[in-house]
C-alpha atoms as a PDB file:
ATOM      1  CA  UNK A   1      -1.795   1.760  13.715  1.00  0.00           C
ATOM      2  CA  UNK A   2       0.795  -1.265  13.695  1.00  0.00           C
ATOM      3  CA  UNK A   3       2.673  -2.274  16.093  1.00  0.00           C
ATOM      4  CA  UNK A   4       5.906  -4.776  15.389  1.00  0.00           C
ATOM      5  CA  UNK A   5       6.264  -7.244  18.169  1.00  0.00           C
ATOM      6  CA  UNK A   6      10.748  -6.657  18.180  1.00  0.00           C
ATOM      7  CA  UNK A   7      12.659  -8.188  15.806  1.00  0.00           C
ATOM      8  CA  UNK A   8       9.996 -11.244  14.670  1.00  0.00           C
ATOM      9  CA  UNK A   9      12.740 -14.094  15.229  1.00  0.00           C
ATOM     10  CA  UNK A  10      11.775 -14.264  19.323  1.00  0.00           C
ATOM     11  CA  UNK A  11       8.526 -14.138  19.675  1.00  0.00           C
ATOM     12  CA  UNK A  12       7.017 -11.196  22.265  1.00  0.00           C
ATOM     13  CA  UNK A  13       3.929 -13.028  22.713  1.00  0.00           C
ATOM     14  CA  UNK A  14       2.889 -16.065  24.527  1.00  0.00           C
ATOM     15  CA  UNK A  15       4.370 -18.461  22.405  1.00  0.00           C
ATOM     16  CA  UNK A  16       4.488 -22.483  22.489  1.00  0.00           C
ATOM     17  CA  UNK A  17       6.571 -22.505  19.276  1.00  0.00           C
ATOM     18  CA  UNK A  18       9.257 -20.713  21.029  1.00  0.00           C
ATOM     19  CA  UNK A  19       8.382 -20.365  24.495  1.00  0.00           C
ATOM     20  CA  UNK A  20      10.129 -17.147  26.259  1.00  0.00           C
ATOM     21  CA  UNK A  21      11.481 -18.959  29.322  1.00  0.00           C
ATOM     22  CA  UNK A  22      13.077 -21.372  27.136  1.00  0.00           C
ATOM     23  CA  UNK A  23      14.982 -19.010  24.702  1.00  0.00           C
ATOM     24  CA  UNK A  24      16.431 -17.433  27.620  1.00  0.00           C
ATOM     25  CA  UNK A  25      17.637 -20.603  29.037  1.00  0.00           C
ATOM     26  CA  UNK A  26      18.962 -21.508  25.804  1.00  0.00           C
ATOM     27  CA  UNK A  27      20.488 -18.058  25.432  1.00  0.00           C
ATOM     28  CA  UNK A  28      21.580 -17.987  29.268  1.00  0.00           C
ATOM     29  CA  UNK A  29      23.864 -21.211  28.077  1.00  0.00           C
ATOM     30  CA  UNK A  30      25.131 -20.525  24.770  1.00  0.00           C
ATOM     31  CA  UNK A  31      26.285 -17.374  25.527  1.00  0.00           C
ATOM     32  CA  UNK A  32      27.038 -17.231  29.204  1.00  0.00           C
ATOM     33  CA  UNK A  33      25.412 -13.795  29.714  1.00  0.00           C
ATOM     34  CA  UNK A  34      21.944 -13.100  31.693  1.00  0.00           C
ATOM     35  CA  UNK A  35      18.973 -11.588  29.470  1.00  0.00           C
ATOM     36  CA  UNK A  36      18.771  -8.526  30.181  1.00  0.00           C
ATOM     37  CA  UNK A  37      15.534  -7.205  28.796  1.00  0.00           C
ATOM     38  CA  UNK A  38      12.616  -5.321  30.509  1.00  0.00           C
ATOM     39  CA  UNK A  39      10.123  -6.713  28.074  1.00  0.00           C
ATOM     40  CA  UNK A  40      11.073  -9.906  28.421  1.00  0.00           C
ATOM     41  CA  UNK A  41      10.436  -9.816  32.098  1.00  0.00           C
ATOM     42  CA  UNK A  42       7.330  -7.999  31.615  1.00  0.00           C
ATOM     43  CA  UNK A  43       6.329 -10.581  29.466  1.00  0.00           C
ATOM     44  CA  UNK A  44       7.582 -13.746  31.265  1.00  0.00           C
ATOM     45  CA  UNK A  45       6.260 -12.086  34.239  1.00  0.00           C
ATOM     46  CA  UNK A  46       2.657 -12.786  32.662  1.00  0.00           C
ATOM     47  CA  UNK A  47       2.525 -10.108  31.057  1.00  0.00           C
ATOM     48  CA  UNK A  48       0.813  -8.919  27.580  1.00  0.00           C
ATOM     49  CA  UNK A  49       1.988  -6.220  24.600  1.00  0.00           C
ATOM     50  CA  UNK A  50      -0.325  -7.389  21.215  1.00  0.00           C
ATOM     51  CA  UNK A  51      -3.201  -7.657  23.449  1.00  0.00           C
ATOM     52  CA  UNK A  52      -3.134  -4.222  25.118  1.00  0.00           C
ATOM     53  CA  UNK A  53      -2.548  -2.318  21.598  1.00  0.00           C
ATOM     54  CA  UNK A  54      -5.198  -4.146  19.877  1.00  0.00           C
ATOM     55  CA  UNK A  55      -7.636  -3.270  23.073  1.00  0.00           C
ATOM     56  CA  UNK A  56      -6.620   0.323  23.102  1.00  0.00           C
ATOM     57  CA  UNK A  57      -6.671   1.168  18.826  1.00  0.00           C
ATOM     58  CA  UNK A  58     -10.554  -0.749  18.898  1.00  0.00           C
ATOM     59  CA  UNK A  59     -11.466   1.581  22.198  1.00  0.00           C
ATOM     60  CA  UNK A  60     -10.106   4.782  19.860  1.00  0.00           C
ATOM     61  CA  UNK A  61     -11.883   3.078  16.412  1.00  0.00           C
ATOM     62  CA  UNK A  62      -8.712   2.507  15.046  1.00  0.00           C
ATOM     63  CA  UNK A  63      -7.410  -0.426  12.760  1.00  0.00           C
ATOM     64  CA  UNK A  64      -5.020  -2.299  14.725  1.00  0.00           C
ATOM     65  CA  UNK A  65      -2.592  -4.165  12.154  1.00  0.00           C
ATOM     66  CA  UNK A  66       0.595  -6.603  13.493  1.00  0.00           C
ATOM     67  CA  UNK A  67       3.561  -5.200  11.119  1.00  0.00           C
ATOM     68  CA  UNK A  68       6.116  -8.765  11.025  1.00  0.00           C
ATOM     69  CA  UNK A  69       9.516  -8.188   9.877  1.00  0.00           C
ATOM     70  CA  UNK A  70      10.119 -10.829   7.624  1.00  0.00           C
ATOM     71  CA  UNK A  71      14.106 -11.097   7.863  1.00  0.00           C
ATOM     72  CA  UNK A  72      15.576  -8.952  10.008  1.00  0.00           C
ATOM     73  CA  UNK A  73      19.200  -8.690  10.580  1.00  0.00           C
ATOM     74  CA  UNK A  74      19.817  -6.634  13.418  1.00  0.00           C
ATOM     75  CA  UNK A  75      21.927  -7.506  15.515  1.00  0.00           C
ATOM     76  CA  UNK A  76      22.825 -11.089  13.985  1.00  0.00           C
ATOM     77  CA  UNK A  77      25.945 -10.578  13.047  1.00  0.00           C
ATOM     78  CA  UNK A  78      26.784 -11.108  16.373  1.00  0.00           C
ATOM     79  CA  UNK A  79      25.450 -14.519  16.361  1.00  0.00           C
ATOM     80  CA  UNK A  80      28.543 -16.701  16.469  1.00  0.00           C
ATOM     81  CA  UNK A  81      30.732 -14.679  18.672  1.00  0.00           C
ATOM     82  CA  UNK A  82      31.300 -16.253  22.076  1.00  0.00           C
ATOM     83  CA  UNK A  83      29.870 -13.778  24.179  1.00  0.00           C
ATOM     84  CA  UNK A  84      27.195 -11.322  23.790  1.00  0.00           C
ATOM     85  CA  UNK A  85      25.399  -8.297  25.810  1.00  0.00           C
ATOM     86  CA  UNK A  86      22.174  -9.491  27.465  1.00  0.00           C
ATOM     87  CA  UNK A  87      20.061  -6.636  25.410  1.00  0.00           C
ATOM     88  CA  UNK A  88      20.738  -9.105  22.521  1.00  0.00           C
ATOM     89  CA  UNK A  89      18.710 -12.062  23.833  1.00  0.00           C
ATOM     90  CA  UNK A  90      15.522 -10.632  21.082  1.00  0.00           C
ATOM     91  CA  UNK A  91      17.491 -11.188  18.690  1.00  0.00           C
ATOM     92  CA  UNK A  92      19.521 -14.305  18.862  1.00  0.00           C
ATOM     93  CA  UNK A  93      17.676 -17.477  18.195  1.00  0.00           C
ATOM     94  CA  UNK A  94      18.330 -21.089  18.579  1.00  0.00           C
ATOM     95  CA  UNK A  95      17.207 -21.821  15.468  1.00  0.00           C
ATOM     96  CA  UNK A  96      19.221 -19.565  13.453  1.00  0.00           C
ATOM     97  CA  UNK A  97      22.502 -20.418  15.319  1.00  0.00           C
ATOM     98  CA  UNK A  98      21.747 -23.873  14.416  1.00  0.00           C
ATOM     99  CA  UNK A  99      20.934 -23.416  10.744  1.00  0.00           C
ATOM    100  CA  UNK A 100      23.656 -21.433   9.497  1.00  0.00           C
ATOM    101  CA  UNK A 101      23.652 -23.029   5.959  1.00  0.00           C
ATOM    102  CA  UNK A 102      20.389 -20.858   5.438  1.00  0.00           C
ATOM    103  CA  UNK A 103      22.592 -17.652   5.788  1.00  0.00           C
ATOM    104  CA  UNK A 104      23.039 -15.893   2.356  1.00  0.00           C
ATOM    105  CA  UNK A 105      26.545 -15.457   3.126  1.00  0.00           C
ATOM    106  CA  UNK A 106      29.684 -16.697   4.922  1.00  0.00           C
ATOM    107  CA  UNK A 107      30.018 -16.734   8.989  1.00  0.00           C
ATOM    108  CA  UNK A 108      32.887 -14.560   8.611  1.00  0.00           C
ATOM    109  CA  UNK A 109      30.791 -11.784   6.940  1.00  0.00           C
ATOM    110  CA  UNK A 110      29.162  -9.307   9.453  1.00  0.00           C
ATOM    111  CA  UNK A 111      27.102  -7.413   6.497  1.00  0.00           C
ATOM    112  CA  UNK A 112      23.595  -7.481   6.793  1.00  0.00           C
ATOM    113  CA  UNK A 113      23.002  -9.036   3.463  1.00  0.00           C
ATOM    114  CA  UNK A 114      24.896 -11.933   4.357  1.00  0.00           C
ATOM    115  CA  UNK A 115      23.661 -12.310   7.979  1.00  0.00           C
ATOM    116  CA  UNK A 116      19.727 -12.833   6.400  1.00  0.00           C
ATOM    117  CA  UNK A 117      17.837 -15.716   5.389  1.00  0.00           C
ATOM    118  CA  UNK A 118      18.068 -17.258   1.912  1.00  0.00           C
ATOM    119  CA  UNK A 119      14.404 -17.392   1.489  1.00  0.00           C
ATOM    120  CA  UNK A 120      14.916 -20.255  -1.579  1.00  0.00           C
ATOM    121  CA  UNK A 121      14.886 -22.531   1.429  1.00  0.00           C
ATOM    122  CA  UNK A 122      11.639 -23.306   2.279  1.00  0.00           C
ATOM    123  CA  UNK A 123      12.805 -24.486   5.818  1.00  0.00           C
ATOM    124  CA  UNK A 124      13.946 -21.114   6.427  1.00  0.00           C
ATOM    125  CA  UNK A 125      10.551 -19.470   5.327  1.00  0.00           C
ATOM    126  CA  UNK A 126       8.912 -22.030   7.708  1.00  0.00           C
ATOM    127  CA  UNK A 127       9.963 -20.740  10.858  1.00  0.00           C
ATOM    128  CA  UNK A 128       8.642 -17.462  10.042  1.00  0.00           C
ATOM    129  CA  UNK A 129       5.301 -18.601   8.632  1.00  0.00           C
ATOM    130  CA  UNK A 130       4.948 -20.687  12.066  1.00  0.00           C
ATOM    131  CA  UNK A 131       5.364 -17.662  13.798  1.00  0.00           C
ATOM    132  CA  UNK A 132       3.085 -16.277  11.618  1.00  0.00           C
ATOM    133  CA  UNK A 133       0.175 -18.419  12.073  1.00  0.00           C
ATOM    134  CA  UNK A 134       0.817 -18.648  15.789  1.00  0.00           C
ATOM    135  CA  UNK A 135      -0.175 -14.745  16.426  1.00  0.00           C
ATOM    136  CA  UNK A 136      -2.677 -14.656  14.388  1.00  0.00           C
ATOM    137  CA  UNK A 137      -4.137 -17.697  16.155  1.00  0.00           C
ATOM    138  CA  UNK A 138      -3.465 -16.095  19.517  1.00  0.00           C
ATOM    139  CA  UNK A 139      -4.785 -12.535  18.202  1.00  0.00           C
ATOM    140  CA  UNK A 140      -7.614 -13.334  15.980  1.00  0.00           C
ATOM    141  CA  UNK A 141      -9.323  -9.850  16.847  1.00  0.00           C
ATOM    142  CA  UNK A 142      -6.546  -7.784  15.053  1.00  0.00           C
ATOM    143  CA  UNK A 143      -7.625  -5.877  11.727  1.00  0.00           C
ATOM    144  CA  UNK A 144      -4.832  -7.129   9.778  1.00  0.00           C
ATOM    145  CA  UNK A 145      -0.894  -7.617   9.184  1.00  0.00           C
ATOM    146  CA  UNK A 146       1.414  -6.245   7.431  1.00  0.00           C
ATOM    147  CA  UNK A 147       4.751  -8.265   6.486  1.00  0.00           C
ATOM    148  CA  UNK A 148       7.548  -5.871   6.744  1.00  0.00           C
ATOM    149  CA  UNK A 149      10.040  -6.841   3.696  1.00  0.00           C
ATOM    150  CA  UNK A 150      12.725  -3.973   4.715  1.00  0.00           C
ATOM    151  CA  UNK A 151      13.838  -5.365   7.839  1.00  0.00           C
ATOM    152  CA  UNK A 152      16.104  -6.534   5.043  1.00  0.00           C
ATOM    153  CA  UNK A 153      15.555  -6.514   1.731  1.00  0.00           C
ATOM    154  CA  UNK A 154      17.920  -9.310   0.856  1.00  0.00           C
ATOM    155  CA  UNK A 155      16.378 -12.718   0.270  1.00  0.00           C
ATOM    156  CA  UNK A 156      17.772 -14.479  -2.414  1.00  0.00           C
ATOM    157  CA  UNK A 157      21.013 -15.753  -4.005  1.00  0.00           C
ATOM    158  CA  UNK A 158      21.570 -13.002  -6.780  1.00  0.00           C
ATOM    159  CA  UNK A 159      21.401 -15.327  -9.903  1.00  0.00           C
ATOM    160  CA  UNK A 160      17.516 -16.722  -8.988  1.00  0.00           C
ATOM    161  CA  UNK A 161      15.623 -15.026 -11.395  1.00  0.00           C
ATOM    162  CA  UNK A 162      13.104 -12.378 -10.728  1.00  0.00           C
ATOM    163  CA  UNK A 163      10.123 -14.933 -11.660  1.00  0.00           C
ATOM    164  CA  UNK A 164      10.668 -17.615  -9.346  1.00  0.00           C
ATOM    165  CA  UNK A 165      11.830 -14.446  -6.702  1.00  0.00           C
ATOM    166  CA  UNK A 166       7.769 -13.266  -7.132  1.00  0.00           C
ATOM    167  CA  UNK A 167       6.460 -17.165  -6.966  1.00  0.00           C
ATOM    168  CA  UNK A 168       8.078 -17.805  -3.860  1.00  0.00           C
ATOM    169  CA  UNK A 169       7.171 -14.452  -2.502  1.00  0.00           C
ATOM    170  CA  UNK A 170       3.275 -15.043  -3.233  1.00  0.00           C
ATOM    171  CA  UNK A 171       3.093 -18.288  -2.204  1.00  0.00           C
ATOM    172  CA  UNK A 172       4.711 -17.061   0.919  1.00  0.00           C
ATOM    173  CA  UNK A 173       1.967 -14.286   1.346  1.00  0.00           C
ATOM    174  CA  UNK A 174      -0.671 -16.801   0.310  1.00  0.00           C
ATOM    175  CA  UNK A 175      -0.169 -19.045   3.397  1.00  0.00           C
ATOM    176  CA  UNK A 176      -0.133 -15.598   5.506  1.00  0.00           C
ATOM    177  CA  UNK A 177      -4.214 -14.455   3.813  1.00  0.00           C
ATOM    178  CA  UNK A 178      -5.043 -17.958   4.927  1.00  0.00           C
ATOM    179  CA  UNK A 179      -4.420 -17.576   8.711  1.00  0.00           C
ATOM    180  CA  UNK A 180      -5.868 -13.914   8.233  1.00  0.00           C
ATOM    181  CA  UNK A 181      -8.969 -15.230   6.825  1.00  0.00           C
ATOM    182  CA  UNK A 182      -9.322 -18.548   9.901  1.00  0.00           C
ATOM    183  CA  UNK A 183      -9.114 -15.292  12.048  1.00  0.00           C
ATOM    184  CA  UNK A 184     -11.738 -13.391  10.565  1.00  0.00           C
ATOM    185  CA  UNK A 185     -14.016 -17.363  10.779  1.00  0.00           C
ATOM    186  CA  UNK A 186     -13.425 -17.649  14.331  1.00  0.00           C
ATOM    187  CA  UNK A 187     -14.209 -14.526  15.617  1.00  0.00           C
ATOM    188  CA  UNK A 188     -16.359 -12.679  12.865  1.00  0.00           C
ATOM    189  CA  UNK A 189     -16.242  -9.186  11.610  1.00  0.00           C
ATOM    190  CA  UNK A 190     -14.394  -7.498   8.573  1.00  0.00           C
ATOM    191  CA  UNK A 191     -12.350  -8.915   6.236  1.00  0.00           C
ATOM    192  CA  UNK A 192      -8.580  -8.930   7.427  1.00  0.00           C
ATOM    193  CA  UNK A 193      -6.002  -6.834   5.622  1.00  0.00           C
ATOM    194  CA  UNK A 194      -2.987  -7.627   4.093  1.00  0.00           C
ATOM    195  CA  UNK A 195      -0.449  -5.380   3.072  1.00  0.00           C
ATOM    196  CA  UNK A 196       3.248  -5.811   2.671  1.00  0.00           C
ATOM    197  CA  UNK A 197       6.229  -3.080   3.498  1.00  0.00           C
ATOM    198  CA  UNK A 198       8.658  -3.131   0.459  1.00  0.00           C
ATOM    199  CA  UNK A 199      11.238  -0.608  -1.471  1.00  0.00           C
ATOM    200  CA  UNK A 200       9.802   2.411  -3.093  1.00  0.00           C
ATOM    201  CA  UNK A 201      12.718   2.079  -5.622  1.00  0.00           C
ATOM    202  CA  UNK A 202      11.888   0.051  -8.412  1.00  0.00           C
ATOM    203  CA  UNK A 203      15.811  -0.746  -8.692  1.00  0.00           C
ATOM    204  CA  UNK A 204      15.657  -2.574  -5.317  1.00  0.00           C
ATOM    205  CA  UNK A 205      12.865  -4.646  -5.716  1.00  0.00           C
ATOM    206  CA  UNK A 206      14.241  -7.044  -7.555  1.00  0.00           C
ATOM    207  CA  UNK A 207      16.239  -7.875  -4.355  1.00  0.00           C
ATOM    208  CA  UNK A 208      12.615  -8.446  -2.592  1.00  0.00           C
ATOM    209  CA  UNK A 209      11.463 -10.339  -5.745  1.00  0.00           C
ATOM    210  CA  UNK A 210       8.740  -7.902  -5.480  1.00  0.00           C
ATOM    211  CA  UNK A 211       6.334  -7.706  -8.681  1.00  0.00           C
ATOM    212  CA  UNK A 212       3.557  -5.540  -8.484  1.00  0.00           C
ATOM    213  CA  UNK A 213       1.242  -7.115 -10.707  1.00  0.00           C
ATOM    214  CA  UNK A 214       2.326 -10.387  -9.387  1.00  0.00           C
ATOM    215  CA  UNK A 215       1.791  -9.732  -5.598  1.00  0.00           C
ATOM    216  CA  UNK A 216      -1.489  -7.641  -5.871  1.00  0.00           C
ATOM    217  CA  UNK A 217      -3.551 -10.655  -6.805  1.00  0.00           C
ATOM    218  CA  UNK A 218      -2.944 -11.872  -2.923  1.00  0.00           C
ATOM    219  CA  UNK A 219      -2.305  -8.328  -0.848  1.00  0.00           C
ATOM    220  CA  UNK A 220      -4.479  -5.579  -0.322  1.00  0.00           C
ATOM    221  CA  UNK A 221      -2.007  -2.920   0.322  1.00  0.00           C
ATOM    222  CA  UNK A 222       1.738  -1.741  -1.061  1.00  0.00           C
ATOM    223  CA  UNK A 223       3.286   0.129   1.449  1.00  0.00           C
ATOM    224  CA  UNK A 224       6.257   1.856  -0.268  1.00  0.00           C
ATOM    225  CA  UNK A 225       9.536   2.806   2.174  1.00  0.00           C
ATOM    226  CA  UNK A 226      12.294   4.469   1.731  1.00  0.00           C
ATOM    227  CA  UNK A 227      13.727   2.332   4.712  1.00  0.00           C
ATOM    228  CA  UNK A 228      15.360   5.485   6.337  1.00  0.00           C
ATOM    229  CA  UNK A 229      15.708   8.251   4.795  1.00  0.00           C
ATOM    230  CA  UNK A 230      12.812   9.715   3.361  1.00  0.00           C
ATOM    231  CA  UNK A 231      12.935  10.530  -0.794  1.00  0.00           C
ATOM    232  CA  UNK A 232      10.894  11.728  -3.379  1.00  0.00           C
ATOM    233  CA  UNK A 233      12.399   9.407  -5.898  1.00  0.00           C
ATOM    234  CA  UNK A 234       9.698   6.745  -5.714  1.00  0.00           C
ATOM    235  CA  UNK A 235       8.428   4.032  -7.693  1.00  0.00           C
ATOM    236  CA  UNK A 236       4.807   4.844  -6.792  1.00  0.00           C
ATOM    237  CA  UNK A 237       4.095   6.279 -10.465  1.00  0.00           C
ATOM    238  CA  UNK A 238       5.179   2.008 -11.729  1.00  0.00           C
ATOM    239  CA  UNK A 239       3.648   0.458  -8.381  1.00  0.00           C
ATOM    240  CA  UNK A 240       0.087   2.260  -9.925  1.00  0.00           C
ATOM    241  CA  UNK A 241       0.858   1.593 -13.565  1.00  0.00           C
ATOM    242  CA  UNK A 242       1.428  -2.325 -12.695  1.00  0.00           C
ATOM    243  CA  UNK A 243      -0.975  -2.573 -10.351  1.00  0.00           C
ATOM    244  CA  UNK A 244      -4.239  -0.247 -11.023  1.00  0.00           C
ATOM    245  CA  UNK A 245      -6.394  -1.542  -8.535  1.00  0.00           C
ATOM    246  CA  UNK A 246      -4.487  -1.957  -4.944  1.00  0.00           C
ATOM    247  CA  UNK A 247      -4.196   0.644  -2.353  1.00  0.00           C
ATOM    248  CA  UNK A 248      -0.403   2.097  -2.244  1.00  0.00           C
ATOM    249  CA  UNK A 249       0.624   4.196   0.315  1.00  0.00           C
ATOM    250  CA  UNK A 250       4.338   6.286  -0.022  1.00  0.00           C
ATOM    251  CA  UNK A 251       6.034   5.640   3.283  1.00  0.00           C
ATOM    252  CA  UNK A 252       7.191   9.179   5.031  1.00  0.00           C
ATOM    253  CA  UNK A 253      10.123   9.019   7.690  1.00  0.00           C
ATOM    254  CA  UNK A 254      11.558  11.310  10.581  1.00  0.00           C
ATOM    255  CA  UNK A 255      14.892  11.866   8.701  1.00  0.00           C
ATOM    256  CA  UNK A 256      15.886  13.099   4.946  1.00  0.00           C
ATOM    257  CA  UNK A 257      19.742  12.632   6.018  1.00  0.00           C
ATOM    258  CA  UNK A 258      21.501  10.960   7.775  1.00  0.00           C
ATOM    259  CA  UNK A 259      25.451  11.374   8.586  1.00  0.00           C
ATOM    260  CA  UNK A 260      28.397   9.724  11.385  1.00  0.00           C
ATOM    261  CA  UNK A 261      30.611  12.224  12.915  1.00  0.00           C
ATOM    262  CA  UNK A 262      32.610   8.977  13.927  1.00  0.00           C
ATOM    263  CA  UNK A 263      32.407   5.362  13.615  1.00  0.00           C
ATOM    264  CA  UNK A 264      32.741   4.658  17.509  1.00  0.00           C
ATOM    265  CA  UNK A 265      29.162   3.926  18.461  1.00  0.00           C
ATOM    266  CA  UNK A 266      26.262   0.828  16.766  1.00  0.00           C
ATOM    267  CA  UNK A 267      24.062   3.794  15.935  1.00  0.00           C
ATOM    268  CA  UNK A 268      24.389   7.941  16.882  1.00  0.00           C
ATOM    269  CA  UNK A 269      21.206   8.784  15.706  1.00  0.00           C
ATOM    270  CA  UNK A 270      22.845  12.389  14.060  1.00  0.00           C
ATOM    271  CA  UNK A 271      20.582  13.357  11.148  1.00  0.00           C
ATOM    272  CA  UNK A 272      18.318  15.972   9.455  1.00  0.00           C
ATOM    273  CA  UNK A 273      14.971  15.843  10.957  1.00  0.00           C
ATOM    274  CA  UNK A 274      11.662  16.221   8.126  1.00  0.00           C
ATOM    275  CA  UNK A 275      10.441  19.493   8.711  1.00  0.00           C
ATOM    276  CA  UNK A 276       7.121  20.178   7.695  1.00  0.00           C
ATOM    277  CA  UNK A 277       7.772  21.585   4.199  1.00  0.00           C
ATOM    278  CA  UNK A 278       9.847  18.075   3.657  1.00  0.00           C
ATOM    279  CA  UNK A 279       6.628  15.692   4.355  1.00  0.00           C
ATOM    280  CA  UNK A 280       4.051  18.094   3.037  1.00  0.00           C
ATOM    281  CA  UNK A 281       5.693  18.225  -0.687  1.00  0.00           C
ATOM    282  CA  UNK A 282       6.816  14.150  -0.711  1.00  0.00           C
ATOM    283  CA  UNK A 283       3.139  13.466   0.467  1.00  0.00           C
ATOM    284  CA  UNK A 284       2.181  16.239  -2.528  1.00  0.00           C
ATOM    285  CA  UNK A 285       4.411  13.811  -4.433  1.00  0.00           C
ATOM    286  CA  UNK A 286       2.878  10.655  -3.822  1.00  0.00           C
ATOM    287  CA  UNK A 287      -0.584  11.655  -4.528  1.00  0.00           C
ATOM    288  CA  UNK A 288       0.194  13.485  -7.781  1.00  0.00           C
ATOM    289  CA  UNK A 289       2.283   9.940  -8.750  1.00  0.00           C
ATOM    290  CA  UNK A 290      -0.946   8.000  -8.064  1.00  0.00           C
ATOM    291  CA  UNK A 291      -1.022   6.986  -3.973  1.00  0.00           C
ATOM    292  CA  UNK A 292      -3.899   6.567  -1.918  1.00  0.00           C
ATOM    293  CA  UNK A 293      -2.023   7.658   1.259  1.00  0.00           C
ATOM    294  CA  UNK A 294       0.911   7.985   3.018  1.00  0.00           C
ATOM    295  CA  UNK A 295       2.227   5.957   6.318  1.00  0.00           C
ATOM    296  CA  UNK A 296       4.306   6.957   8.707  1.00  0.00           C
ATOM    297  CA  UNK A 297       7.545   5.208  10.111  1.00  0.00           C
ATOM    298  CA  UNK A 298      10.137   5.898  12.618  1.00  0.00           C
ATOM    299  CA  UNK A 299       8.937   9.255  14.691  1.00  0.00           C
ATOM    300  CA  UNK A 300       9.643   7.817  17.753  1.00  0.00           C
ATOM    301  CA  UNK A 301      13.426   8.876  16.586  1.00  0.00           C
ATOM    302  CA  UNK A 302      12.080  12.325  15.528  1.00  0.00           C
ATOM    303  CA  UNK A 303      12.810  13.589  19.116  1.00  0.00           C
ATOM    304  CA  UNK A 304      15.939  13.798  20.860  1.00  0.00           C
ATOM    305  CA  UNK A 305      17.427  10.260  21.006  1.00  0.00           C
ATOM    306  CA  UNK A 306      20.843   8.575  21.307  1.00  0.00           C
END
């Protein structure tokens, strides 16, 4: 099981890189709006959510894997508006308010691609690999990580090419194996696992600068999404011709469809739920195309929600 600690730019652990207390002051004064947040007081109230999982998957002899959104952009288009809701205060950071020359895009743009990280700047990639290395120092008992590229799959000005897209990628991945592996020296046991969340169409992952044969010499696991909406147009057929030897599993999701009835509201949650036929034949899929498995995203949404 993996469990992703928010939105990976404030950390939900007990951090001295970004202590809680402190982003909330900061955010309490840049935005003039309380934090409103039950886990944030449950946490700044001394209390614990890695830990707990971690305890309760070993108890049931299950894997217990941290899943880090590498670039999420939820949420941060909000950033430089002069007042806020408190529910935003996971997502806001100092940092990023301060750096916005490592935006892809304008400040006047509110799309997604342009509210991410351009990951060509290694100071912007450092902030996430501290955060990184932080819990897995604080969690050395957990099975693995796996670095959740969706959350969104924009990283790079569109004229880099592909090549140095991959290099920066691995090297990137490179410094996470290392913390995984100090882990596994100070506390013992198996090897920590690696895998990495990225777009089951091959026509996107260009925008990850994902190359399979590239980024299997340093992961142990493709995990191939659909982001949303689940499809059985995949790339797991070229993920298994490029890369023969690493574990892929075909992502399946709580939605085929999704639709808005109106554009008043952030998110409606009105779509097609996968019935059973839906996941049975795209997991059918996926093995006949050459996965090992399939994951599982998003069922929390698969009951009544919104």
């Amino acid at each position: 099981q993996l469990i992703q600690p928010a939105h990976s730019w404030v950390p939900w652990w007990n951090s001295k890189l970004v202590p809680l207390a402190e982003h909330e002051q900061w955010f309490r004064e840049h935005y003039g709006v309380e934090p409103n947040l039950a886990e944030h007081r449950y946490l700044l109230a001394g209390g614990d959510i890695i830990g707990p999982f971690i305890d309760e998957c070993h108890k049931n002899k299950v894997a217990a894997l941290v899943s880090f959104r590498a670039n999420d952009a939820h949420h941060l288009e909000y950033s430089f508006d002069e007042k806020l809701s408190g529910g935003d205060a996971h997502s806001m950071t100092r940092f990023y308010v301060e750096h916005p020359q490592y935006r892809l895009g304008p400040l006047s743009s509110r799309n997604w691609k342009d509210c991410v990280h351009n990951w060509a700047i290694p100071e912007a990639r450092a902030y996430k690999e501290a955060l990184i290395a932080e819990v897995i120092e604080i969690y050395p008992q957990m099975d693995g990580m796996e670095i959740d590229f969706l959350r969104h799959p924009f990283y790079f000005k569109d004229d880099l090419p592909l090549a140095e897209r991959s290099a920066i990628m691995c090297g990137f991945l490179k410094k996470v194996r290392a913390e995984l592996d100090k882990a596994q020296q100070k506390v013992g046991g198996q090897r920590r696992v690696l895998g990495v969340r990225v777009p089951t169409e091959p026509q996107a992952w260009r925008d990850v600068g994902f190359v399979p044969a590239d980024w299997a010499k340093v992961v142990d696991y493709f995990n191939l999404s659909p982001s949303y909406d689940m499809s059985q147009q995949t790339g797991v057929a070229q993920a298994r011709a490029e890369a023969p030897n690493t574990r892929i599993y075909e992502e399946l999701t709580h939605t085929t469809m999704t639709w808005r009835l109106a554009d008043t509201a952030y998110d409606q949650h009105q779509y097609r739920r996968s019935t059973h036929e839906m996941l049975e034949n795209t997991a059918r899929l996926a093995y006949a195309r050459g996965a090992d498995g399939v994951s599982f995203f998003n069922f929390a949404y698969y009951r009544a929600h919104g």
